[in-house]
N, C-alpha and C. Protein backbone atom coordinates (compact mmCIF):
# COMPACT_ATOMS: atom_id res chain seq x y z
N UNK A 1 -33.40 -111.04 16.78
CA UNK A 1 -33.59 -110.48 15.46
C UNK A 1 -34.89 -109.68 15.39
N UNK A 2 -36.11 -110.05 15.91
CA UNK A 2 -37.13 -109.51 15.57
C UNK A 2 -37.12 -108.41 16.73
N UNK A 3 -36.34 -108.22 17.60
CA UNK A 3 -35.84 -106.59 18.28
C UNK A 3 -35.31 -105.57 17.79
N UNK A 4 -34.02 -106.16 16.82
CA UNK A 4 -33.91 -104.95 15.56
C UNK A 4 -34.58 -104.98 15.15
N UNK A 5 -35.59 -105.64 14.28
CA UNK A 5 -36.73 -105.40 13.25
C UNK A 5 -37.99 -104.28 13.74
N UNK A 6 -37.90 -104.72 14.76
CA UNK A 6 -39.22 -103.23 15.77
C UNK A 6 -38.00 -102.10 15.98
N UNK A 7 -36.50 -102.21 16.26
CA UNK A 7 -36.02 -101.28 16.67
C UNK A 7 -36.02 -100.26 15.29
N UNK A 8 -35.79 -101.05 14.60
CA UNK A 8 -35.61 -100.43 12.86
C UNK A 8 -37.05 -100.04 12.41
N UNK A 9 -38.31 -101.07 12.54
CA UNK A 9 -38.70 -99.77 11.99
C UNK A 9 -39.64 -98.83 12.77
N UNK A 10 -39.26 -98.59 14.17
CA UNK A 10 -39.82 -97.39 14.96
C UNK A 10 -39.12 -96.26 14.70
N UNK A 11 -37.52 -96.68 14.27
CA UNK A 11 -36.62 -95.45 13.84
C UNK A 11 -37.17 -94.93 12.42
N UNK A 12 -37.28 -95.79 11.47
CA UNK A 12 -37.54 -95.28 10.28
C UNK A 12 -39.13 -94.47 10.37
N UNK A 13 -40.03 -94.92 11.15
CA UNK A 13 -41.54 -94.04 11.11
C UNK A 13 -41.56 -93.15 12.44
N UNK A 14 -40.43 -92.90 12.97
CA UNK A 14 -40.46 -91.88 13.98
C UNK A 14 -40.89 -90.46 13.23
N UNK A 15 -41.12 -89.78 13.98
CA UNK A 15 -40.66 -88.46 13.33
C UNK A 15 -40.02 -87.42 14.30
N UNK A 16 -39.15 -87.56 14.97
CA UNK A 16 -38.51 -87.33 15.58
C UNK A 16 -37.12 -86.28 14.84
N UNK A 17 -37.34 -86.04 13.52
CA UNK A 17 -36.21 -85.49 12.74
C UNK A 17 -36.69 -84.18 12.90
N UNK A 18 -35.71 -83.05 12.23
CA UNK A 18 -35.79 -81.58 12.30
C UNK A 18 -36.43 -81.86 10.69
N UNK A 19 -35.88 -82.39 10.01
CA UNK A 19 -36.04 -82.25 8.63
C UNK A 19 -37.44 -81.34 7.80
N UNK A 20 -38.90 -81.83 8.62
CA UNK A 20 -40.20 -80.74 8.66
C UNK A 20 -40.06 -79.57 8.65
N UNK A 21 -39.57 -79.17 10.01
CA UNK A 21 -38.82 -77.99 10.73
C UNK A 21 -37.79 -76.83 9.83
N UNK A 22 -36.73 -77.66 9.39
CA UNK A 22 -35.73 -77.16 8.22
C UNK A 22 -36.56 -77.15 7.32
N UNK A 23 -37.48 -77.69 6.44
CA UNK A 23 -37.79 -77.78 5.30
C UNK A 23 -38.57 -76.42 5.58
N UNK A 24 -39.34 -76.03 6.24
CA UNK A 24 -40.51 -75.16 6.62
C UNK A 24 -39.79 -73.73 6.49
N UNK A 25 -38.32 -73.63 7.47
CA UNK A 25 -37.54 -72.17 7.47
C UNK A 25 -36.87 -72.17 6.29
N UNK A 26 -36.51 -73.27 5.65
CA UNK A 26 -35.54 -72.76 4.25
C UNK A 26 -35.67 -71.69 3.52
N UNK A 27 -34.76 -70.68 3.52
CA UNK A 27 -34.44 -69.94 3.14
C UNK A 27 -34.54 -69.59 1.27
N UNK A 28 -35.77 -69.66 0.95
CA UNK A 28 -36.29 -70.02 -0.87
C UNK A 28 -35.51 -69.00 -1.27
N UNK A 29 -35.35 -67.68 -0.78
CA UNK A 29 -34.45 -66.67 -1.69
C UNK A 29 -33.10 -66.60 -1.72
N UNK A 30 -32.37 -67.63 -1.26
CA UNK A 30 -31.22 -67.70 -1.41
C UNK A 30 -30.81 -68.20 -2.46
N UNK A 31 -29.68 -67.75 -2.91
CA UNK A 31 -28.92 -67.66 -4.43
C UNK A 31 -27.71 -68.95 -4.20
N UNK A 32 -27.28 -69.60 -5.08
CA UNK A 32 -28.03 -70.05 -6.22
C UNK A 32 -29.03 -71.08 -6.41
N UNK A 33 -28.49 -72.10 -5.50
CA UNK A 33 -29.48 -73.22 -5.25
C UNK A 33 -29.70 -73.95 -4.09
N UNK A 34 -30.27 -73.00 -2.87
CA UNK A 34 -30.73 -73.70 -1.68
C UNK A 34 -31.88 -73.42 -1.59
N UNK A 35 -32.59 -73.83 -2.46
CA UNK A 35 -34.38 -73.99 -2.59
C UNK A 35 -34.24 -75.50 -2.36
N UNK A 36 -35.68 -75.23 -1.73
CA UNK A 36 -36.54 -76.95 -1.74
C UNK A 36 -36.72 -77.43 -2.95
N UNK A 37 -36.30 -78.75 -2.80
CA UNK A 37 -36.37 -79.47 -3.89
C UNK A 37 -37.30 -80.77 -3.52
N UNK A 38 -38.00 -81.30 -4.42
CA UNK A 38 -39.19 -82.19 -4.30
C UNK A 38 -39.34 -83.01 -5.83
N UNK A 39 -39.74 -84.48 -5.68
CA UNK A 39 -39.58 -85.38 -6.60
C UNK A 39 -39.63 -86.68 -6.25
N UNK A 40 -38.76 -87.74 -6.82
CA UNK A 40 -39.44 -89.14 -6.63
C UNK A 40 -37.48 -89.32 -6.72
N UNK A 41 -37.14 -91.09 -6.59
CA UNK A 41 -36.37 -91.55 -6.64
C UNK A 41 -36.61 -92.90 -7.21
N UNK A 42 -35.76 -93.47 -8.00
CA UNK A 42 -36.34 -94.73 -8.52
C UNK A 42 -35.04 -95.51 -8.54
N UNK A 43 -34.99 -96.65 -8.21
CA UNK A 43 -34.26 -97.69 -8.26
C UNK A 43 -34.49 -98.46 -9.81
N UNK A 44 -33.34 -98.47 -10.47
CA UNK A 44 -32.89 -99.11 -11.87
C UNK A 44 -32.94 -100.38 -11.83
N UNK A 45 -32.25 -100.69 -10.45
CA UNK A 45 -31.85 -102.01 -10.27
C UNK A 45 -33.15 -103.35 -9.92
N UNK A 46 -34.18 -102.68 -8.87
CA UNK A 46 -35.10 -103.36 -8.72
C UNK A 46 -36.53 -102.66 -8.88
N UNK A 47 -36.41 -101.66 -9.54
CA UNK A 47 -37.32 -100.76 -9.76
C UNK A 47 -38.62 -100.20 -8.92
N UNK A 48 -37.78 -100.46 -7.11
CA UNK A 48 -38.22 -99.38 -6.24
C UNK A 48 -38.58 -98.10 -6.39
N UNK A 49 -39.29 -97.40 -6.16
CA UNK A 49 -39.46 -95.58 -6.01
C UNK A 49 -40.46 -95.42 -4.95
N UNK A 50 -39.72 -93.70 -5.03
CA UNK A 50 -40.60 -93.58 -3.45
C UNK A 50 -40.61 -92.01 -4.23
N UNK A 51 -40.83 -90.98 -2.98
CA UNK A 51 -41.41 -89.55 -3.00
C UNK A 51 -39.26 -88.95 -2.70
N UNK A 52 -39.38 -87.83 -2.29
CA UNK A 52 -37.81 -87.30 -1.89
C UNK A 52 -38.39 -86.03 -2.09
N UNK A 53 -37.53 -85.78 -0.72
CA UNK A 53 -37.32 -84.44 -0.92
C UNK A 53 -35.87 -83.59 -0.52
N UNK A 54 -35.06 -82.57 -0.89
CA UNK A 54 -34.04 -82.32 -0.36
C UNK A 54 -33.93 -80.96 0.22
N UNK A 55 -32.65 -80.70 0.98
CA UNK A 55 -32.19 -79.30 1.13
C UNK A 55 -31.15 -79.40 0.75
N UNK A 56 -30.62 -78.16 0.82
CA UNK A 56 -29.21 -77.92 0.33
C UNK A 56 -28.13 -76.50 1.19
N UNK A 57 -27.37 -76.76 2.07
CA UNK A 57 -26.53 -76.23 2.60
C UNK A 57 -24.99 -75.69 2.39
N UNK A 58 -24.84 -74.89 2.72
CA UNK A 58 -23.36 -74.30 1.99
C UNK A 58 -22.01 -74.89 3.67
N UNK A 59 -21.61 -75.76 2.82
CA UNK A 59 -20.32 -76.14 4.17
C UNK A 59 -19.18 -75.07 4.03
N UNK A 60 -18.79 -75.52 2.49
CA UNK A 60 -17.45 -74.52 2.17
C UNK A 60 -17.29 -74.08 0.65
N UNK A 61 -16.41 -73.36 0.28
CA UNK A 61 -15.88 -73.17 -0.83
C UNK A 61 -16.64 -73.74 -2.06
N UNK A 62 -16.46 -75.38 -1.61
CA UNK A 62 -16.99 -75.79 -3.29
C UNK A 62 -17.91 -77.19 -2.92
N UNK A 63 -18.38 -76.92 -1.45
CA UNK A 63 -18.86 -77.93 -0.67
C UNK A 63 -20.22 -77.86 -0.19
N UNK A 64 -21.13 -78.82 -0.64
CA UNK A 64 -22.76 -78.43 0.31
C UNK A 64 -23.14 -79.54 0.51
N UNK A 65 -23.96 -79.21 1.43
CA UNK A 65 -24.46 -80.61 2.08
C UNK A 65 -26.05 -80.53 1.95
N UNK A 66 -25.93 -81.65 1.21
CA UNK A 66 -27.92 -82.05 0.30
C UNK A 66 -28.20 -83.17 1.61
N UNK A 67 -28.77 -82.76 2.40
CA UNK A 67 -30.13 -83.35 3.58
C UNK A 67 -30.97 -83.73 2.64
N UNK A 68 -31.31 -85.31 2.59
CA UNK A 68 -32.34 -86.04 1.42
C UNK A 68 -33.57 -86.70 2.78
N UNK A 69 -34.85 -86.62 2.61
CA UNK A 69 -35.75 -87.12 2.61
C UNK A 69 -36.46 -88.18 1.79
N UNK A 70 -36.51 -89.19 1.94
CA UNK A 70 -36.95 -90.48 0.73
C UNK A 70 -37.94 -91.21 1.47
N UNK A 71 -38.95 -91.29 1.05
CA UNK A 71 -40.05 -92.28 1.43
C UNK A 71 -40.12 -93.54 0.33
N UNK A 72 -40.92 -94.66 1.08
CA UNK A 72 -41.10 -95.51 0.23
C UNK A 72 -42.74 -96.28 0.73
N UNK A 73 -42.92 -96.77 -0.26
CA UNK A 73 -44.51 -97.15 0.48
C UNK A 73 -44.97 -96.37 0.66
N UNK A 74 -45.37 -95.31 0.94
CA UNK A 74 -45.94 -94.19 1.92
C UNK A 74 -45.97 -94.15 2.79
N UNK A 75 -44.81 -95.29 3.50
CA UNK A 75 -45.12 -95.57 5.25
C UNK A 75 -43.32 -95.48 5.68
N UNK A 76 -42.45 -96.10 5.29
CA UNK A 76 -41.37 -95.84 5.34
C UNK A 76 -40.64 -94.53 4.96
N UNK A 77 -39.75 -93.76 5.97
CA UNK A 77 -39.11 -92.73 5.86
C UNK A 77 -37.44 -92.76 5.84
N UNK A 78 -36.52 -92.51 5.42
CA UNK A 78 -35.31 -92.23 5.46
C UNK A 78 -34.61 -90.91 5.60
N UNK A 79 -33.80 -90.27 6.14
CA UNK A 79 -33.14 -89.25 5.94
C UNK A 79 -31.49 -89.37 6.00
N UNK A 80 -31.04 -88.89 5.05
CA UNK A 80 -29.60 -88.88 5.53
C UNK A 80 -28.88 -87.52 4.59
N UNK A 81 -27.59 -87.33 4.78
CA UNK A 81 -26.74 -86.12 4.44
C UNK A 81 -25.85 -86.99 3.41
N UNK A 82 -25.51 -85.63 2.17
CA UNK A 82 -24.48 -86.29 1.54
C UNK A 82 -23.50 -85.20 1.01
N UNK A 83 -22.14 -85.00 1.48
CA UNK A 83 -21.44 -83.88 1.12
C UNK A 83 -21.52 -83.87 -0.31
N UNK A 84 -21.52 -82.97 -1.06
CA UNK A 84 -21.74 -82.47 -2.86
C UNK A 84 -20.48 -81.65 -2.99
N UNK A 85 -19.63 -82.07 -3.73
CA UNK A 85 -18.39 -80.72 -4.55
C UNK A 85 -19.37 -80.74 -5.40
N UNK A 86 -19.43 -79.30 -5.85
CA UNK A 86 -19.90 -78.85 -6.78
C UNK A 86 -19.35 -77.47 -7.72
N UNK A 87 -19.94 -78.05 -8.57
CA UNK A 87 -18.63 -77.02 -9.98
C UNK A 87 -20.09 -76.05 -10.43
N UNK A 88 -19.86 -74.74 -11.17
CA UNK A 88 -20.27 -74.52 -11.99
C UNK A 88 -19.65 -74.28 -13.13
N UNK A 89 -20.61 -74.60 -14.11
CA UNK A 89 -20.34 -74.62 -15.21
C UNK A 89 -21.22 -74.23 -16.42
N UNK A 90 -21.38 -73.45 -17.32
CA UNK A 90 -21.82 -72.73 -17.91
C UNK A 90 -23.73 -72.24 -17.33
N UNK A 91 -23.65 -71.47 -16.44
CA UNK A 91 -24.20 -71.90 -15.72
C UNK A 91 -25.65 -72.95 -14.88
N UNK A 92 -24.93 -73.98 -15.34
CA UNK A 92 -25.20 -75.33 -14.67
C UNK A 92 -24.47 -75.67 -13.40
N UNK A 93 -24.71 -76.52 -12.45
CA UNK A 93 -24.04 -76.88 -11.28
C UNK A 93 -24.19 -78.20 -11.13
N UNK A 94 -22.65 -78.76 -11.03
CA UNK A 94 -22.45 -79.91 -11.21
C UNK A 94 -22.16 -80.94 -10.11
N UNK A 95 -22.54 -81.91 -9.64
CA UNK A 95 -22.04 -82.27 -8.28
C UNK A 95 -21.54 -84.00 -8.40
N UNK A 96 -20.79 -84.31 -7.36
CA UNK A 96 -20.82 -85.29 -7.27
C UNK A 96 -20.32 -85.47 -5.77
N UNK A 97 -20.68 -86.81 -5.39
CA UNK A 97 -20.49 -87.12 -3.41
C UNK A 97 -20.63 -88.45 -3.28
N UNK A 98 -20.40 -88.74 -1.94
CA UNK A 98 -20.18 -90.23 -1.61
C UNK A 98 -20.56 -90.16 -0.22
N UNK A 99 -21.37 -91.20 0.13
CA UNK A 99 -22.05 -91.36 1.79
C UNK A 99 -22.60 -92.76 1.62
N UNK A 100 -21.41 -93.28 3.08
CA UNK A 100 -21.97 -94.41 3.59
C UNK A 100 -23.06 -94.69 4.30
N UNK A 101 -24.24 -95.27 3.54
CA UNK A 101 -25.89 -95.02 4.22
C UNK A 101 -25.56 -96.49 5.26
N UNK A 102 -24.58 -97.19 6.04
CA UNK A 102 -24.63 -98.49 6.82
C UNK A 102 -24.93 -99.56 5.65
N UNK A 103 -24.45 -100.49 6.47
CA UNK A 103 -24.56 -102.18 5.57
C UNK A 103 -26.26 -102.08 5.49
N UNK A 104 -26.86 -101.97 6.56
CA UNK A 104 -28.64 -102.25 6.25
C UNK A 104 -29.32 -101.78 5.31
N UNK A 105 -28.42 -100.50 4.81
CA UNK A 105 -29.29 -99.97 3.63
C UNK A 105 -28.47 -99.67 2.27
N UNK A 106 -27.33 -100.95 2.21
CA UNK A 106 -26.66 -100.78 1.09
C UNK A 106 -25.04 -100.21 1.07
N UNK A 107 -24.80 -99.43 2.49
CA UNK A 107 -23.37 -99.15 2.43
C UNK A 107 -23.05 -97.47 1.47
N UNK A 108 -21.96 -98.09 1.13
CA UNK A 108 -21.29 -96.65 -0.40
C UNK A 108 -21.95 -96.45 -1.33
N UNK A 109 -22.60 -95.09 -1.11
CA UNK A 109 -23.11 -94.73 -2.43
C UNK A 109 -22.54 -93.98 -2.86
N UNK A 110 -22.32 -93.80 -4.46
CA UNK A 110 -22.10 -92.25 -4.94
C UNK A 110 -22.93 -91.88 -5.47
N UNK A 111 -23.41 -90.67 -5.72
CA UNK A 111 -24.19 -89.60 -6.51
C UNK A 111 -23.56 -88.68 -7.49
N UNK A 112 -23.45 -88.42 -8.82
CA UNK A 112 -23.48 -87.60 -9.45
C UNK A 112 -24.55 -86.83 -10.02
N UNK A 113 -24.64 -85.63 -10.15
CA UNK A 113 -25.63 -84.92 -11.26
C UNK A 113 -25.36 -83.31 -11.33
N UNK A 114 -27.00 -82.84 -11.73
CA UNK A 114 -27.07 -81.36 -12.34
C UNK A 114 -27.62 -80.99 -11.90
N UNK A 115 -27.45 -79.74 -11.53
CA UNK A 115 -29.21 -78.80 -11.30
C UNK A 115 -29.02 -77.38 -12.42
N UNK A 116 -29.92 -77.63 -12.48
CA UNK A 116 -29.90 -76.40 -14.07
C UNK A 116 -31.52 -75.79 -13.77
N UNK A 117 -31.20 -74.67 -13.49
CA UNK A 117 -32.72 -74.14 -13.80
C UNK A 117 -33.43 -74.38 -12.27
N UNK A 118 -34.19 -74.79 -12.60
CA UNK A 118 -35.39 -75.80 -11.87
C UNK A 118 -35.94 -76.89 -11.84
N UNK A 119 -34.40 -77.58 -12.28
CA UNK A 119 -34.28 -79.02 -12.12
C UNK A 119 -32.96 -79.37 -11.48
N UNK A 120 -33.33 -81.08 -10.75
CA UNK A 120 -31.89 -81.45 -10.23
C UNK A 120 -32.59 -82.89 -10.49
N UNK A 121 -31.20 -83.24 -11.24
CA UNK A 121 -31.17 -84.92 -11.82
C UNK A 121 -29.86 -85.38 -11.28
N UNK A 122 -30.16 -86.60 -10.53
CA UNK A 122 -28.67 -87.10 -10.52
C UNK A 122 -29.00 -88.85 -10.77
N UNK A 123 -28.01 -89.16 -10.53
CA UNK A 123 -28.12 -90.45 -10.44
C UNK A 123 -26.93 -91.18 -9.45
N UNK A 124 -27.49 -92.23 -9.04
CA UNK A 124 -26.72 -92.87 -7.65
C UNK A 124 -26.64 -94.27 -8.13
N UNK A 125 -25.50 -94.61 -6.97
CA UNK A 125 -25.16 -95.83 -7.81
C UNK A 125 -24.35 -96.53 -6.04
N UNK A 126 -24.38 -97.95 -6.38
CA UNK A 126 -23.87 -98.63 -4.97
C UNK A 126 -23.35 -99.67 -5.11
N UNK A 127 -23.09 -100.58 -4.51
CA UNK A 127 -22.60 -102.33 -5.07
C UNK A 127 -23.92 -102.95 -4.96
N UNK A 128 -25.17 -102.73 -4.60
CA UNK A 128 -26.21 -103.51 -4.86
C UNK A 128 -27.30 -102.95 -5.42
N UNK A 129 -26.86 -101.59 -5.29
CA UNK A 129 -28.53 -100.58 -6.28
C UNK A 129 -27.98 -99.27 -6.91
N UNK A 130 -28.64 -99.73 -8.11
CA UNK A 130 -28.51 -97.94 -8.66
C UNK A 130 -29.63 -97.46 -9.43
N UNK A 131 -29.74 -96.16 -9.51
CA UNK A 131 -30.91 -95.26 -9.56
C UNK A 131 -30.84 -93.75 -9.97
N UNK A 132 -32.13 -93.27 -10.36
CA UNK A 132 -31.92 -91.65 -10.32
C UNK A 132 -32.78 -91.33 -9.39
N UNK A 133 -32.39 -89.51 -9.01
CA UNK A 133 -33.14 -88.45 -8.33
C UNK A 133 -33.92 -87.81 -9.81
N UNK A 134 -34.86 -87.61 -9.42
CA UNK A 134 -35.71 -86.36 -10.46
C UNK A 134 -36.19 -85.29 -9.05
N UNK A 135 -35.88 -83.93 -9.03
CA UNK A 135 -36.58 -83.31 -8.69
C UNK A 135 -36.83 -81.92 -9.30
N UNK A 136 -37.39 -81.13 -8.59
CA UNK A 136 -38.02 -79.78 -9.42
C UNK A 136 -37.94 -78.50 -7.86
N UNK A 137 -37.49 -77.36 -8.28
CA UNK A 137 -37.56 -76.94 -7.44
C UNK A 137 -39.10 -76.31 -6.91
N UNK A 138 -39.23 -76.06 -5.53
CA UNK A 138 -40.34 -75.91 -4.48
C UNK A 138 -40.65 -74.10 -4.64
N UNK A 139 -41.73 -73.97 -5.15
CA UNK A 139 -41.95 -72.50 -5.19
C UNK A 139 -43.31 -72.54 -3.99
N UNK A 140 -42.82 -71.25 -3.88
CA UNK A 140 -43.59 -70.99 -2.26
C UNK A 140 -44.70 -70.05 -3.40
């Protein structure tokens, strides 16, 4: 047990991710909303929060994929992907997605929310935690 526990958290404080890298080339002038996004995350349930940050990628048609960055402590890191359908709607953009983060960190989540402007609010939800995103978009 205490071999996963070093294996887990050398993975989580590695930095071994592109995510720096991507965050650094993102493409800020792209239309409509693949700007950096930056903010906090807070847990409802046990009233965790950490820092976050996202990207946002175009897969398909009505499909993007939000790459999330989440710290906690200031020492713990997470990254993971979560496919987004997304609607617009008056123009607002509406999303909602589902990604299994593994049993260790809770399993099925879903996410719904908005990004309007120069904001993106969602809120997430799981069988053991739920929470919102607040972020703001990243001006260079």
């Amino acid at each position: 047990m205490k071999t996963l526990v070093a294996a887990v958290s050398v993975v989580l404080l590695c930095g071994c991710s592109t995510f720096d890298r991507d965050w650094q080339a993102a493409d800020t002038s792209a239309a409509p909303f693949f700007w950096r996004w930056q903010g906090t995350w807070l847990s409802t349930t046990n009233g965790h929060k950490g820092g976050l940050r996202c990207l946002i990628s175009h897969l398909d048609e009505t499909t993007y994929d939000c790459k999330f960055r989440a710290s906690y402590q200031k020492v713990f890191r997470f990254e993971y992907s979560v496919p987004m359908t997304v609607e617009e709607r008056n123009g607002d953009y509406h999303f909602t997605g589902k990604a299994d983060l593994g049993k260790l960190y809770g399993g099925l989540y879903a996410y719904q929310g908005i990004i309007s402007g120069n904001s993106f609010r969602a809120r997430y939800d799981s069988a053991k935690d739920k929470g919102v995103f607040e972020m703001t978009r990243v001006v260079d």
